[in-house]
PDB file of N, CA and C in Angstrom:
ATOM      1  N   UNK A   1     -15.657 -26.458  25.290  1.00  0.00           N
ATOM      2  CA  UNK A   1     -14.858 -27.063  24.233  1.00  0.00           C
ATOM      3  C   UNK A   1     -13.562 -26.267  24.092  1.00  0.00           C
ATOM      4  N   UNK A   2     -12.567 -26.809  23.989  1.00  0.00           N
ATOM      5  CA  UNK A   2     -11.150 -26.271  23.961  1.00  0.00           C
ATOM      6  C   UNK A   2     -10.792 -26.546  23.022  1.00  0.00           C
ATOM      7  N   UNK A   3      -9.949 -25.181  22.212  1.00  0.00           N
ATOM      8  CA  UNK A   3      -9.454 -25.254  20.796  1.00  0.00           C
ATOM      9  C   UNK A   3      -8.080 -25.413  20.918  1.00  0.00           C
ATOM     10  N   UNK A   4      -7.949 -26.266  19.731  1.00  0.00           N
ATOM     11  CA  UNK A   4      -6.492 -26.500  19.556  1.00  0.00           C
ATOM     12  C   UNK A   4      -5.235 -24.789  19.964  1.00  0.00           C
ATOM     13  N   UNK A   5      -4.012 -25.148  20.111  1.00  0.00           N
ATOM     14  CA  UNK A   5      -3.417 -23.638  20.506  1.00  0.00           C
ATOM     15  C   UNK A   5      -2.720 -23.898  18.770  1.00  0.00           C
ATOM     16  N   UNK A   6      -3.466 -22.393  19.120  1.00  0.00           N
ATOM     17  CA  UNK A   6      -2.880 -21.808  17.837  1.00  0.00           C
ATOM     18  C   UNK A   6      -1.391 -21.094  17.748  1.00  0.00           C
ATOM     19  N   UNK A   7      -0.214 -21.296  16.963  1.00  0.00           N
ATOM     20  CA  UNK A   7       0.947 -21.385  16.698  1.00  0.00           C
ATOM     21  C   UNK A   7       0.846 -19.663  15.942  1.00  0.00           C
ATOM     22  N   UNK A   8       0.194 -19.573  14.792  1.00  0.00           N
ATOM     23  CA  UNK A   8       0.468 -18.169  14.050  1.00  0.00           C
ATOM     24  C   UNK A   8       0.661 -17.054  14.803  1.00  0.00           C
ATOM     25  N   UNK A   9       2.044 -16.588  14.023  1.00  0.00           N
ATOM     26  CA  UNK A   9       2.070 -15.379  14.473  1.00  0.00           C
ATOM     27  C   UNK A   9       1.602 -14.445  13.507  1.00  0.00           C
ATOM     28  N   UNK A  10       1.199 -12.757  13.769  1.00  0.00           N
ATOM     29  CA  UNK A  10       0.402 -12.168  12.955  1.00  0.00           C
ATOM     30  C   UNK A  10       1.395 -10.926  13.649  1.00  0.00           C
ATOM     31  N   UNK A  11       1.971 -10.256  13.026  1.00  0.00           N
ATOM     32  CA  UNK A  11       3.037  -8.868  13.421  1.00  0.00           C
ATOM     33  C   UNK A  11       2.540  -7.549  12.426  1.00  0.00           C
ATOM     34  N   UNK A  12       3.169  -6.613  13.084  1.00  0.00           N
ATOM     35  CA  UNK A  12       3.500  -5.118  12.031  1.00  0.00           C
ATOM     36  C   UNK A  12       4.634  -4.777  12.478  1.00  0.00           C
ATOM     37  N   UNK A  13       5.290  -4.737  10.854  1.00  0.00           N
ATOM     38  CA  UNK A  13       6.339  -4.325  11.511  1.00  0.00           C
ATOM     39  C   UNK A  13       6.601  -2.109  10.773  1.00  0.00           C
ATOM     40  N   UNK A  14       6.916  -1.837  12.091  1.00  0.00           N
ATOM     41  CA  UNK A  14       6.903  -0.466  11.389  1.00  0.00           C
ATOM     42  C   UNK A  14       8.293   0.502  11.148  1.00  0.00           C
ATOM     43  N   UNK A  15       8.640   0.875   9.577  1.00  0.00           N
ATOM     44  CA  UNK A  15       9.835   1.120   9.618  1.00  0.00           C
ATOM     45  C   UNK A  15       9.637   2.513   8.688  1.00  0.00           C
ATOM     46  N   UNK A  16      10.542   3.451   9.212  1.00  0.00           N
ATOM     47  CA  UNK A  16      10.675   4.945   9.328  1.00  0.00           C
ATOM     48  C   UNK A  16      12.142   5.292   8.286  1.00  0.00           C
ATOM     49  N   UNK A  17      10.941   5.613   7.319  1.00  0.00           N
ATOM     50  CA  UNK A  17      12.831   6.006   6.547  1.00  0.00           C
ATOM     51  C   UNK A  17      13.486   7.044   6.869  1.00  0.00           C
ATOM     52  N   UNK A  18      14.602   7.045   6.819  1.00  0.00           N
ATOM     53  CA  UNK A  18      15.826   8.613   6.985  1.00  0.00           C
ATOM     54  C   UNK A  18      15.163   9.640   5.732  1.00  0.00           C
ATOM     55  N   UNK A  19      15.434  10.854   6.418  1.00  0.00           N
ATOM     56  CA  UNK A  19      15.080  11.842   5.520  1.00  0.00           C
ATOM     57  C   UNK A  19      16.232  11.145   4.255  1.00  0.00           C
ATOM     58  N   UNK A  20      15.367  11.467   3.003  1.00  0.00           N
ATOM     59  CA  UNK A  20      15.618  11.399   1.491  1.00  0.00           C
ATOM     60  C   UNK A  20      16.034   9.636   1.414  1.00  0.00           C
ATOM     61  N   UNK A  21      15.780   9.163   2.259  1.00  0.00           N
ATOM     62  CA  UNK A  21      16.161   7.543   2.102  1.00  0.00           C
ATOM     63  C   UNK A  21      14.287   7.040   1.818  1.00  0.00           C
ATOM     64  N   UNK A  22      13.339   7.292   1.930  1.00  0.00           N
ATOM     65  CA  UNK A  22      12.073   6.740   1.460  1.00  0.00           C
ATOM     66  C   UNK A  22      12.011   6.155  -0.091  1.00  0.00           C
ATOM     67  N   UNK A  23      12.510   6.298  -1.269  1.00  0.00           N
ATOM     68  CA  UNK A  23      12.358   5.706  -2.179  1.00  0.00           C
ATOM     69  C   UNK A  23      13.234   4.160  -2.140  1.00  0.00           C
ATOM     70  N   UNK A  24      14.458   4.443  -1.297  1.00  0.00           N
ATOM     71  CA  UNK A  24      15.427   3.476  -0.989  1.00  0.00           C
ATOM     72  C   UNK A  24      14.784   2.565  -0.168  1.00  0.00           C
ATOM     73  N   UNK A  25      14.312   2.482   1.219  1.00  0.00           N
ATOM     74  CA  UNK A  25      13.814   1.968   1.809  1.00  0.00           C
ATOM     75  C   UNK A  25      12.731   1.267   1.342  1.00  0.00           C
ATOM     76  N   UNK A  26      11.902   1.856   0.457  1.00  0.00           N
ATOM     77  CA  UNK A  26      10.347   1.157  -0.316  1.00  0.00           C
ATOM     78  C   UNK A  26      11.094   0.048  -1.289  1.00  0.00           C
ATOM     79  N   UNK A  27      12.227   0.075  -1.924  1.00  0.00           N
ATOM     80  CA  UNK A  27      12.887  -0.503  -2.966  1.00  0.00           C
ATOM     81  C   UNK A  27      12.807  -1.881  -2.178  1.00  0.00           C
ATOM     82  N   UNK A  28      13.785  -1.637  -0.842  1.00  0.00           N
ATOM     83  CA  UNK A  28      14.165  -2.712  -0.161  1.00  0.00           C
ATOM     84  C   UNK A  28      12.932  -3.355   0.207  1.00  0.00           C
ATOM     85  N   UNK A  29      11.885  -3.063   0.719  1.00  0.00           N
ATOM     86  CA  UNK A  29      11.156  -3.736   1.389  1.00  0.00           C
ATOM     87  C   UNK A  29      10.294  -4.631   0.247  1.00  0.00           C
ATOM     88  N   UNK A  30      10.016  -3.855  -0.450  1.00  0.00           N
ATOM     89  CA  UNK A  30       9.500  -4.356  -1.942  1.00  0.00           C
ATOM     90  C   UNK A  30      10.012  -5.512  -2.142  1.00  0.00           C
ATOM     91  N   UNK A  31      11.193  -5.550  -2.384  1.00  0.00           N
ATOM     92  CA  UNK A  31      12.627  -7.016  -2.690  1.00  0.00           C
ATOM     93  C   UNK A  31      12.569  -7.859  -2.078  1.00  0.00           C
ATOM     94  N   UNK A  32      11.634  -7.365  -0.501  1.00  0.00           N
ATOM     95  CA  UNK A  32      11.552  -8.676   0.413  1.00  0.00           C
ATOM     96  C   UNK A  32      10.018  -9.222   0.395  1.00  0.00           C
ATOM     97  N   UNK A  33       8.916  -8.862  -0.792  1.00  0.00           N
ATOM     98  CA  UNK A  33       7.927  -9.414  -0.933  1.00  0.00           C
ATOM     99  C   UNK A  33       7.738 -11.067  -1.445  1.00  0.00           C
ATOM    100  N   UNK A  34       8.231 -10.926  -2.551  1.00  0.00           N
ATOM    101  CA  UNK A  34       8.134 -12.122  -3.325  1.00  0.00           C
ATOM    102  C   UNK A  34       9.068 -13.426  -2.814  1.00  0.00           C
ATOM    103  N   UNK A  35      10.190 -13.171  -2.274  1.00  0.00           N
ATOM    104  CA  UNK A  35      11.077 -14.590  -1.454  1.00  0.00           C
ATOM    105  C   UNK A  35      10.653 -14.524  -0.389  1.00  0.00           C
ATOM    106  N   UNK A  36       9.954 -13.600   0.245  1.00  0.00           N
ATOM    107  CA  UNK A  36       9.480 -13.549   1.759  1.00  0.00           C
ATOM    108  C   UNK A  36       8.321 -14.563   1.853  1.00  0.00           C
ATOM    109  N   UNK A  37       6.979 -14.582   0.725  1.00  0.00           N
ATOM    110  CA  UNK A  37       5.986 -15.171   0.465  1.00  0.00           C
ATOM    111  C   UNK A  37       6.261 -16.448   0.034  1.00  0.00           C
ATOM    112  N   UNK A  38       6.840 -17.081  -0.614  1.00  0.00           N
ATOM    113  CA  UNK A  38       7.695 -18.370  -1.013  1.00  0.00           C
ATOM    114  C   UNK A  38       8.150 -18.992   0.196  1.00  0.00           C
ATOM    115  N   UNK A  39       8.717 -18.346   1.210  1.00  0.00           N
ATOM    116  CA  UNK A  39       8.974 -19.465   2.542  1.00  0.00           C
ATOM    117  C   UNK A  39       7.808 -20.105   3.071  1.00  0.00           C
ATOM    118  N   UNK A  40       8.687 -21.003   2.949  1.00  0.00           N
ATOM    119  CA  UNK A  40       7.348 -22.510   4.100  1.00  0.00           C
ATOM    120  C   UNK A  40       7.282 -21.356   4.967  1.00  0.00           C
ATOM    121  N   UNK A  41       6.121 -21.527   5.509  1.00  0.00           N
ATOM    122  CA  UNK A  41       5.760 -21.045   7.102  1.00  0.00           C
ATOM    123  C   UNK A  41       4.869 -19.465   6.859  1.00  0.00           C
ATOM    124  N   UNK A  42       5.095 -18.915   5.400  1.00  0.00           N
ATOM    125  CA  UNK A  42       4.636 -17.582   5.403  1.00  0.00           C
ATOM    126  C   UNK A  42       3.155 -17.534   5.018  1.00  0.00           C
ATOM    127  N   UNK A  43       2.107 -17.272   5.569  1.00  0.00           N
ATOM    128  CA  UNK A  43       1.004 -16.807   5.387  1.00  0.00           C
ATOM    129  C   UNK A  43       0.589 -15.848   4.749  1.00  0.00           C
ATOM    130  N   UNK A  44       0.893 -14.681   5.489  1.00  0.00           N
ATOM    131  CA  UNK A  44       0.708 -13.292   4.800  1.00  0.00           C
ATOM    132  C   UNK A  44       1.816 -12.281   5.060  1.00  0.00           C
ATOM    133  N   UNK A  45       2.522 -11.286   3.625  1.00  0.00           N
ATOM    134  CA  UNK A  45       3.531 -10.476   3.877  1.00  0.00           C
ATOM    135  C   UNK A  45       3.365  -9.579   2.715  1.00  0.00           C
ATOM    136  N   UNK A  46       2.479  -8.521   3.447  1.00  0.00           N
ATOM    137  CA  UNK A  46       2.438  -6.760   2.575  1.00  0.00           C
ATOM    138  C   UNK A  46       2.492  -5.781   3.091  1.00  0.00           C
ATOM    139  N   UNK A  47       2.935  -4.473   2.380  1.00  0.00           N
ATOM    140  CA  UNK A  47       3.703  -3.631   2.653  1.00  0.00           C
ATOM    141  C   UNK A  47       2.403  -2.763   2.459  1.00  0.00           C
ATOM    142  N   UNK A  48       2.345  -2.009   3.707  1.00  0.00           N
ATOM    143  CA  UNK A  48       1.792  -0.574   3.230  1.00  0.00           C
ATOM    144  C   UNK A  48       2.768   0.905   3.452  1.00  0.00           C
ATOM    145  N   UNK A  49       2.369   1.920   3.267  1.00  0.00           N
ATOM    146  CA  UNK A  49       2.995   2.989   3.958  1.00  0.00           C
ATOM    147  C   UNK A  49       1.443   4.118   3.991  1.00  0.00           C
ATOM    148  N   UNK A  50       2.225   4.474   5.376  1.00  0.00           N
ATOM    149  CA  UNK A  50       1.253   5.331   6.134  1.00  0.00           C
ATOM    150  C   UNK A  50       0.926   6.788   4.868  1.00  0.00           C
ATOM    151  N   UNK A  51      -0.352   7.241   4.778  1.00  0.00           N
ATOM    152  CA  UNK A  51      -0.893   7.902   3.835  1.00  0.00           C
ATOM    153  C   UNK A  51      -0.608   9.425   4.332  1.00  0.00           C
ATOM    154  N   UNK A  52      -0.982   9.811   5.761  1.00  0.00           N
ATOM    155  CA  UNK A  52      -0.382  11.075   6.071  1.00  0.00           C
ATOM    156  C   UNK A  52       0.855  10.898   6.665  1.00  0.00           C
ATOM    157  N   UNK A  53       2.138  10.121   6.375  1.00  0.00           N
ATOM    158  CA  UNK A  53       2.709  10.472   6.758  1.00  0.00           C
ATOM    159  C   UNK A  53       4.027   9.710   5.861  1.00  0.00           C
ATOM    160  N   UNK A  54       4.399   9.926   4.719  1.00  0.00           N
ATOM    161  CA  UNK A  54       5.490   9.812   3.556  1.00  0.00           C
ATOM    162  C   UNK A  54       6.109   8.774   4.021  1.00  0.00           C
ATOM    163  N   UNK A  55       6.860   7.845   4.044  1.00  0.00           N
ATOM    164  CA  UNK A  55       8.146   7.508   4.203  1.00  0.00           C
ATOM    165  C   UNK A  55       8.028   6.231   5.618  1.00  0.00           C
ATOM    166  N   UNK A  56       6.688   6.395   6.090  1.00  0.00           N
ATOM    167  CA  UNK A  56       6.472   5.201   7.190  1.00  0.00           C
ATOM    168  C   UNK A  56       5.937   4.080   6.745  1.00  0.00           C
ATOM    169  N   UNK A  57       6.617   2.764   7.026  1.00  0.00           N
ATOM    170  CA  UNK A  57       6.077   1.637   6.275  1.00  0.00           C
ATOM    171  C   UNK A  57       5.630   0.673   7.248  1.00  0.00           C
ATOM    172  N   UNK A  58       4.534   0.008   7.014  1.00  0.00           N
ATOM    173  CA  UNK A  58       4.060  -1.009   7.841  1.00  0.00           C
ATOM    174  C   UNK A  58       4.090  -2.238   6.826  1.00  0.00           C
ATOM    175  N   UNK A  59       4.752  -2.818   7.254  1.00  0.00           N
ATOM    176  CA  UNK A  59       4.551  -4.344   6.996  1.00  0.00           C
ATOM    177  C   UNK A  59       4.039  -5.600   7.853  1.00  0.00           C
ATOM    178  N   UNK A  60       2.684  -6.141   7.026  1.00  0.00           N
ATOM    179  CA  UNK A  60       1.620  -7.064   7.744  1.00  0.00           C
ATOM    180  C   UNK A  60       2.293  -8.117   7.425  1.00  0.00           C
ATOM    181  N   UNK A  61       2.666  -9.149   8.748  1.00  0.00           N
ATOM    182  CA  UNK A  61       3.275 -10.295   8.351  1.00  0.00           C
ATOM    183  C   UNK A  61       2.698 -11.379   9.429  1.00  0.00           C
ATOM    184  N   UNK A  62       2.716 -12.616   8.624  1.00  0.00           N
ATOM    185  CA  UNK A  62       1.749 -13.438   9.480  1.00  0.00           C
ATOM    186  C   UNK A  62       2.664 -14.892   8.745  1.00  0.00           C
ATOM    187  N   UNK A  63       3.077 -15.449  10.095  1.00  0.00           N
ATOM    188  CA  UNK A  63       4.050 -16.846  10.146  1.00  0.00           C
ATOM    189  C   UNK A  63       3.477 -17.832  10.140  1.00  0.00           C
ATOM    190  N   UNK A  64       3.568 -19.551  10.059  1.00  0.00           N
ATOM    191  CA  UNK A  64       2.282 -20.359  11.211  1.00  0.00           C
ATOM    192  C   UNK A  64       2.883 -20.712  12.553  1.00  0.00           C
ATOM    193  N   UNK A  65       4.323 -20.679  12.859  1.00  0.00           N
ATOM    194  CA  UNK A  65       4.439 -20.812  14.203  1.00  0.00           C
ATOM    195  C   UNK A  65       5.623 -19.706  13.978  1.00  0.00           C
ATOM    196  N   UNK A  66       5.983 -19.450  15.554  1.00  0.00           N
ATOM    197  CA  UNK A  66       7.269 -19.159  15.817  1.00  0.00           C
ATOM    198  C   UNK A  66       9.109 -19.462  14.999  1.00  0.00           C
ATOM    199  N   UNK A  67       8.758 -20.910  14.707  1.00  0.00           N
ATOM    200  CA  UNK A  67       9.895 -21.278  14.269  1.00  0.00           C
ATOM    201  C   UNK A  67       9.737 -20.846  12.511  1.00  0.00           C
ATOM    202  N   UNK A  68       8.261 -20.085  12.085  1.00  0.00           N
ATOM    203  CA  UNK A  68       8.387 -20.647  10.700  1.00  0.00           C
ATOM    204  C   UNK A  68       9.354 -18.357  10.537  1.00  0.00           C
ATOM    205  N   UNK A  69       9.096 -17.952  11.332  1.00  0.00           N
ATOM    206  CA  UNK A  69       9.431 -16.634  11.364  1.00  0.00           C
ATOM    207  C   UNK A  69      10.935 -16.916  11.719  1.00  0.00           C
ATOM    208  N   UNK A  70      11.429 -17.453  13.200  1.00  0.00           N
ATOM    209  CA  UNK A  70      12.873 -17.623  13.135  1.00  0.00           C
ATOM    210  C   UNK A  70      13.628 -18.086  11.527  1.00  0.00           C
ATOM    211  N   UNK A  71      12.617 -18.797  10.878  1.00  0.00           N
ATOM    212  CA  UNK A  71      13.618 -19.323   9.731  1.00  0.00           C
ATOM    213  C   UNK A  71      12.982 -18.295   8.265  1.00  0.00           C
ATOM    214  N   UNK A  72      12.672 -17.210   8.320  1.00  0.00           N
ATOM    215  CA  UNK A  72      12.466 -16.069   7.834  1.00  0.00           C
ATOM    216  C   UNK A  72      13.400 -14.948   8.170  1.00  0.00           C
ATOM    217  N   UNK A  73      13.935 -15.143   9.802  1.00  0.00           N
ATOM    218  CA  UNK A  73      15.132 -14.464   9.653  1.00  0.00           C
ATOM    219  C   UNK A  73      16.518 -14.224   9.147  1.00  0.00           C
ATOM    220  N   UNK A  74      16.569 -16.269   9.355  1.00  0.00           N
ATOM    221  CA  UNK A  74      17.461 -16.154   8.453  1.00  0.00           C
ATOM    222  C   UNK A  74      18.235 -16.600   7.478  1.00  0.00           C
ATOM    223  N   UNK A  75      17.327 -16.101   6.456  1.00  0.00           N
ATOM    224  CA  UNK A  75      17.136 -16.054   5.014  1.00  0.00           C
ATOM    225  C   UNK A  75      18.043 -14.940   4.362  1.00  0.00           C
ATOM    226  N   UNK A  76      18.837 -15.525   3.374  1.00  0.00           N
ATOM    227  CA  UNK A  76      19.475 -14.327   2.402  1.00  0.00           C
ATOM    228  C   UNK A  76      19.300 -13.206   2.463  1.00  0.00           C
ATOM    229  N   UNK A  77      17.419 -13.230   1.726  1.00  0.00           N
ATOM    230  CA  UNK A  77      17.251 -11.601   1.651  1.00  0.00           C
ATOM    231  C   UNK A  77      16.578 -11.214   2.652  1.00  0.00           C
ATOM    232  N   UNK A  78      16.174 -11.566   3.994  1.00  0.00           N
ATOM    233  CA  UNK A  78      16.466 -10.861   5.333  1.00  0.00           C
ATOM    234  C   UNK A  78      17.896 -10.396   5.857  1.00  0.00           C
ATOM    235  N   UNK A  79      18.680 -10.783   5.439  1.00  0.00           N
ATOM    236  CA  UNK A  79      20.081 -10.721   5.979  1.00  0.00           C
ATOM    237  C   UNK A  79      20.472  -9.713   5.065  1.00  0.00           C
ATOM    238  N   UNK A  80      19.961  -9.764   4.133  1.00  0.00           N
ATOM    239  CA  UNK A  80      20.642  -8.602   2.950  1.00  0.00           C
ATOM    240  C   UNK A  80      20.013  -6.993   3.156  1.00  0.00           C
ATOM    241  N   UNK A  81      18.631  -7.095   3.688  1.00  0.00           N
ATOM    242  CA  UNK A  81      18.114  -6.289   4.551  1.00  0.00           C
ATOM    243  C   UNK A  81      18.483  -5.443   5.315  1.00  0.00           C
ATOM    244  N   UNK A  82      18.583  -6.330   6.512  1.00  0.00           N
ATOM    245  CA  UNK A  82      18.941  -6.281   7.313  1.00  0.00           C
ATOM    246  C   UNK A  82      20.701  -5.250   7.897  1.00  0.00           C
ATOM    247  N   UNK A  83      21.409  -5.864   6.635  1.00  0.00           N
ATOM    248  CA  UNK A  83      22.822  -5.241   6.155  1.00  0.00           C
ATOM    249  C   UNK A  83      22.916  -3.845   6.153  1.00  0.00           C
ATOM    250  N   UNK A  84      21.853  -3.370   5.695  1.00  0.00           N
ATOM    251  CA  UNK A  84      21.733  -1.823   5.033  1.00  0.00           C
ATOM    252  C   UNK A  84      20.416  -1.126   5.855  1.00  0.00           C
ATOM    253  N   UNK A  85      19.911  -1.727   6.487  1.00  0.00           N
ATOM    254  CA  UNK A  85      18.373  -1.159   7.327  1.00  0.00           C
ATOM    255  C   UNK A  85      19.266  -0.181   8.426  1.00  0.00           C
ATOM    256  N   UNK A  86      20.573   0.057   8.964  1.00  0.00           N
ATOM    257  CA  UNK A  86      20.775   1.487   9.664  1.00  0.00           C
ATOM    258  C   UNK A  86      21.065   2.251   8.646  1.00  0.00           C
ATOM    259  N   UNK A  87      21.198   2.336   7.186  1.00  0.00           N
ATOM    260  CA  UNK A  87      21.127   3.307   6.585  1.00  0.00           C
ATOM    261  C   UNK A  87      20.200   4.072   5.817  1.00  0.00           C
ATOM    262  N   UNK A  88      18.850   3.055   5.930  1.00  0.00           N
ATOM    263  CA  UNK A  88      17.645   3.341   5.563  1.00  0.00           C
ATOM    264  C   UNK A  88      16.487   3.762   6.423  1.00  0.00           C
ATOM    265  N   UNK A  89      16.983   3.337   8.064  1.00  0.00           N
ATOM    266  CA  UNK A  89      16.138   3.719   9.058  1.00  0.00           C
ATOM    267  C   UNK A  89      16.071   4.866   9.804  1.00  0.00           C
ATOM    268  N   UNK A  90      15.116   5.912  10.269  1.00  0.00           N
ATOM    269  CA  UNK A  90      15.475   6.553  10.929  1.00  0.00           C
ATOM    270  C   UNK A  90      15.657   6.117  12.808  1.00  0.00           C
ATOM    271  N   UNK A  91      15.015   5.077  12.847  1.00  0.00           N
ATOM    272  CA  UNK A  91      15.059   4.582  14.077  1.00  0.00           C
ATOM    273  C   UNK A  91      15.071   3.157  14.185  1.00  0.00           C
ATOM    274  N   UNK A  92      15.102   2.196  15.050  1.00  0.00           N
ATOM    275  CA  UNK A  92      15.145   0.832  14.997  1.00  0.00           C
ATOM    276  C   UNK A  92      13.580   0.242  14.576  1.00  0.00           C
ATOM    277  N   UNK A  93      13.837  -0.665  14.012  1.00  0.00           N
ATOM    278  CA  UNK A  93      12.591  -1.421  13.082  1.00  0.00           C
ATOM    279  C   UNK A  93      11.559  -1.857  14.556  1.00  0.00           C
ATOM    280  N   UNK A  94      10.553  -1.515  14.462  1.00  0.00           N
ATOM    281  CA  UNK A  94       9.580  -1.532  15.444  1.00  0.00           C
ATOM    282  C   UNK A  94       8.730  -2.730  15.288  1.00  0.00           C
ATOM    283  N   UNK A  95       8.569  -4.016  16.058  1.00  0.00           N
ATOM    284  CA  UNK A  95       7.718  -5.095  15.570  1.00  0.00           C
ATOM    285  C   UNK A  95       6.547  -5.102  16.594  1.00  0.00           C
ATOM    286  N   UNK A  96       5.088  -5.112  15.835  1.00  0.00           N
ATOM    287  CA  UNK A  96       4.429  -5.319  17.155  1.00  0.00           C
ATOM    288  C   UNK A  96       3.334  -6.322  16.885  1.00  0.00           C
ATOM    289  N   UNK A  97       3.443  -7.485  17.865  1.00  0.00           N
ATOM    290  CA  UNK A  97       2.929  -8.723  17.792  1.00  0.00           C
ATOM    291  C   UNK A  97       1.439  -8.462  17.653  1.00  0.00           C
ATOM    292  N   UNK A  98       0.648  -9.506  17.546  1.00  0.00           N
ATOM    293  CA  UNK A  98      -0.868  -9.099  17.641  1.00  0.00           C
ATOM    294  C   UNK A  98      -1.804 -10.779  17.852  1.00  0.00           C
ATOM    295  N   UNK A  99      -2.762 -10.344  18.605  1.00  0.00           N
ATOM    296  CA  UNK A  99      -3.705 -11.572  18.776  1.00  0.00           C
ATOM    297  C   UNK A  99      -4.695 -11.371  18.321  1.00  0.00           C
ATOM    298  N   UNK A 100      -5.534 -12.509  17.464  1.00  0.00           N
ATOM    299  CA  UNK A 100      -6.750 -12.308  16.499  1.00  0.00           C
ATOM    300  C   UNK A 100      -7.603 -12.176  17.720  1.00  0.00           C
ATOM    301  N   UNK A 101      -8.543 -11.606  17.638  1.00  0.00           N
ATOM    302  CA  UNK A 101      -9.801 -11.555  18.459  1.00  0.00           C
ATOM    303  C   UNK A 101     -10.849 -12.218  17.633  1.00  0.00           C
ATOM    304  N   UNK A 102     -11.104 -11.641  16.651  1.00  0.00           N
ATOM    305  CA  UNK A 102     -12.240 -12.063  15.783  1.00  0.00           C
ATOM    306  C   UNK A 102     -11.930 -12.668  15.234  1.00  0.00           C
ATOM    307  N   UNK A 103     -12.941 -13.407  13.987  1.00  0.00           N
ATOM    308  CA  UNK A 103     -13.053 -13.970  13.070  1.00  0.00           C
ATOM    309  C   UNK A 103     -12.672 -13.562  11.605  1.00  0.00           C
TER     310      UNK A 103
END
C-alpha cells in the first residue's frame, strides 16, 4: 500500500547569538512566534535555547509544504528579522531539514 507523499516540512533552525547580543536575539525570535503561527501553512513554531550552552537557539518549525515556508519567508516580520540577524548572529543561521521516521 502506498501513502500519499507527504509535503511537510519539519526544520531546526539553529541560531548563535554574538557575545552580549543573547537577550537581543531571544527578543527577536520571540517577535517571530505569534505572526509566524498565524500563517496559513504553519504547523508548528517554538523556540528553545540550548541549556548548557547560553545564547544558542533552536527553533522547531514545521510548514505543510514547501511553498507554505517560501511564503513565511516572505513575510514582514521575517524580513524585519532577517534585517538585523548579522547583528545578532554570531555565525550564519543554520537550518537543518528533517524526516519523520516514526509516529
Amino acid at each position: 500500500m502506498t501513502s500519499p507523499i507527504d509535503e511537510t516540512l519539519v526544520s531546526i533552525a539553529i541560531l548563535k547569538a554574538k557575545p552580549g547580543q543573547r537577550e537581543a536575539l531571544r527578543e527577536s525570535l520571540l517577535a517571530l512566534i505569534e505572526p509566524t503561527r498565524a500563517e496559513p501553512g504553519c504547523l508548528d513554531y517554538v523556540l528553545f535555547e540550548l541549556r548548557d550552552e547560553p545564547g544558542t537557539f533552536y527553533m522547531r518549525e514545521s510548514f505543510t509544504s514547501p511553498a507554505a515556508l517560501d511564503l513565511h519567508k516572505a513575510t514582514p516580520h521575517f524580513h524585519a528579522f532577517a534585517a538585523k540577524a548579522s547583528d545578532l548572529l554570531a555565525e550564519p543561521l543554520r537550518l537543518v531539514f528533517l524526516d519523520r521516521v516514526s509516529s
